[in-house]
Protein backbone atom coordinates (compact mmCIF):
# COMPACT_ATOMS: atom_id res chain seq x y z
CA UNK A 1 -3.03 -3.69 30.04
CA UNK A 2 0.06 -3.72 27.79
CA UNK A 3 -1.28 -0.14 26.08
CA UNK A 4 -0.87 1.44 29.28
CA UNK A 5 2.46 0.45 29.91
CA UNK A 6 3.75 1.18 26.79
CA UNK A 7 2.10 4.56 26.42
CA UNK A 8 3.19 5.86 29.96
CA UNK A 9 6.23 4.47 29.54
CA UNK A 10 6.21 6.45 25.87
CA UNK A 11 5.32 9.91 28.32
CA UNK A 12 7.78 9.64 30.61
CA UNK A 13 10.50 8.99 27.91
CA UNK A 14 9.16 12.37 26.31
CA UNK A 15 9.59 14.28 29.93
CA UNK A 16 12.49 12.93 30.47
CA UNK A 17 14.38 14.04 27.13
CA UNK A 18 12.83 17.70 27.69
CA UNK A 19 14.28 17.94 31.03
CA UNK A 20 17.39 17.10 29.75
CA UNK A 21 17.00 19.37 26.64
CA UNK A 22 15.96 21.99 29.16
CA UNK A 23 19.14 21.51 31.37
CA UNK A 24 20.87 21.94 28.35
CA UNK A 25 19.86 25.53 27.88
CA UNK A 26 16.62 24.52 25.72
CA UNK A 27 13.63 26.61 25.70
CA UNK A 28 10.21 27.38 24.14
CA UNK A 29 8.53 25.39 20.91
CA UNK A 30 11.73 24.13 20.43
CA UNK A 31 11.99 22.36 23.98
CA UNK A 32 9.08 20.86 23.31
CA UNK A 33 9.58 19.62 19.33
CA UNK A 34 13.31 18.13 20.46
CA UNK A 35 11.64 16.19 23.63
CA UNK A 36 8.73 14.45 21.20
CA UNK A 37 11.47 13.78 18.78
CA UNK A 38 13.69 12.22 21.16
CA UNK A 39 11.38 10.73 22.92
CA UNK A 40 9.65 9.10 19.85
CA UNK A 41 13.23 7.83 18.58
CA UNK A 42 14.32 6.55 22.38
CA UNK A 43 10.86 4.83 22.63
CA UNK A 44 11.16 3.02 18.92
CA UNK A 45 14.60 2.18 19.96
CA UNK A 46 14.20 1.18 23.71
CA UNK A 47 10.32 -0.24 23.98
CA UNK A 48 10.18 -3.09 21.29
CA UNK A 49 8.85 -5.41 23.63
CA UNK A 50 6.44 -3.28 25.16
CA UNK A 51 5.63 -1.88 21.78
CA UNK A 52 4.79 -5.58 20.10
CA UNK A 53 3.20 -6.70 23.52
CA UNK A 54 0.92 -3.72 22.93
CA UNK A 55 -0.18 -4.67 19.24
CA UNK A 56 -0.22 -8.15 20.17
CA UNK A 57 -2.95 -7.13 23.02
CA UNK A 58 -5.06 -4.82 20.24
CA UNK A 59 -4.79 -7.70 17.63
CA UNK A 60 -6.46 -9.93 20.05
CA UNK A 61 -8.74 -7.74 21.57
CA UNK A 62 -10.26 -7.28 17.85
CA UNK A 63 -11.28 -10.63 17.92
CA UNK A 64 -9.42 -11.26 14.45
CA UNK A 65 -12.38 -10.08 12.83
CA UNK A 66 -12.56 -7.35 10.05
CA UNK A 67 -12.87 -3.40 10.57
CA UNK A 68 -15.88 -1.39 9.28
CA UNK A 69 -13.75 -0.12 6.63
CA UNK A 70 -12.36 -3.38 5.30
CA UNK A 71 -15.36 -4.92 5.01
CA UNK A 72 -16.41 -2.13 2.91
CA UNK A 73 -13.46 -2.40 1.01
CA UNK A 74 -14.18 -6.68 0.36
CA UNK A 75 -17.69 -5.62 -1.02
CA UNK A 76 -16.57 -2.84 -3.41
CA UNK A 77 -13.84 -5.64 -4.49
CA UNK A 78 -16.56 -8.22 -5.17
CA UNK A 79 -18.91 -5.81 -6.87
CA UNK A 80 -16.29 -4.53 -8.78
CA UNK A 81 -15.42 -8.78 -10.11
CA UNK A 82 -18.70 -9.59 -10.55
CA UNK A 83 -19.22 -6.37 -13.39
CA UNK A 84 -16.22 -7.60 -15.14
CA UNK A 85 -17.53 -10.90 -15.00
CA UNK A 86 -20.57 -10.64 -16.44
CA UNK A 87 -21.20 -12.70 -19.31
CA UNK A 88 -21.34 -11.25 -22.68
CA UNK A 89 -20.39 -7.62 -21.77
CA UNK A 90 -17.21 -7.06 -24.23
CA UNK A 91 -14.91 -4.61 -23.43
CA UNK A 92 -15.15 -0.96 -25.13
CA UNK A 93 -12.72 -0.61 -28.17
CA UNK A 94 -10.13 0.97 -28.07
CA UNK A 95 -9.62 4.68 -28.80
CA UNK A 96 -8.28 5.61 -32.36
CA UNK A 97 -4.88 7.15 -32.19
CA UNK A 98 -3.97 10.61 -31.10
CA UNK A 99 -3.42 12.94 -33.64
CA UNK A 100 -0.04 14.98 -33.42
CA UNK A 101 -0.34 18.59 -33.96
CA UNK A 102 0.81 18.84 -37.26
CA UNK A 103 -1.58 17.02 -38.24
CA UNK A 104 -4.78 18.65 -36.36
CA UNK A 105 -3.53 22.00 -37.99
CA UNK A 106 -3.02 20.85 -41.85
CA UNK A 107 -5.67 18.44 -43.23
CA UNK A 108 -4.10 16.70 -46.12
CA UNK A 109 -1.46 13.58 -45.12
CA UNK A 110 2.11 14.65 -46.04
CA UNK A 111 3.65 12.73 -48.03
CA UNK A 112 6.77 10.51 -47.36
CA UNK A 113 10.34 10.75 -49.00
């Protein structure tokens, strides 16, 4: 199970930096915010392969077929493209310009030089 792997592997990476951190004189909240940082940006760097073996494994393991929430997503799409479709609807015309607010405040069109 390549999720395993890669997520103990992901741990021990994140124990390991804190010890060092924590060698170096590190204590507290911040021990523990440098070691996940570290540990996230040693994983990205050194776990590619275990990291794509990992998504390749989930990708497959979903059978290739759609989540819940993408399907949902397709059928608002479609309902959406068959309302625009529809056959004699027109589209709503278009708003008159706005007024600026000169012209809100004083009725009568000014003349131009």
């Amino acid at each position: 199970m390549p999720v395993l792997a890669y997520s103990v592997l992901r741990i021990l990476l994140i124990v390991v930096a804190g010890f060092g951190l924590y060698l170096a004189g590190m204590r507290g909240v911040l021990l523990v915010a440098g070691a996940v940082l570290i540990g996230a940006g040693l994983s990205y760097v050194l776990l590619e392969k275990f990291r794509r073996a990992s998504a390749a494994w989930l990708q497959a393991r979903g059978g290739g077929r759609p989540s819940r929430f993408a399907a949902a997503l397709g059928s608002d799409a479609r309902e959406e493209d068959e309302i625009i479709a529809r056959p004699g609807d027109e589209p709503p015309a278009a708003a008159p310009p706005a007024r600026t607010s000169d012209e809100q405040h004083d009725p009568e069109p000014k003349a131009e030089r």
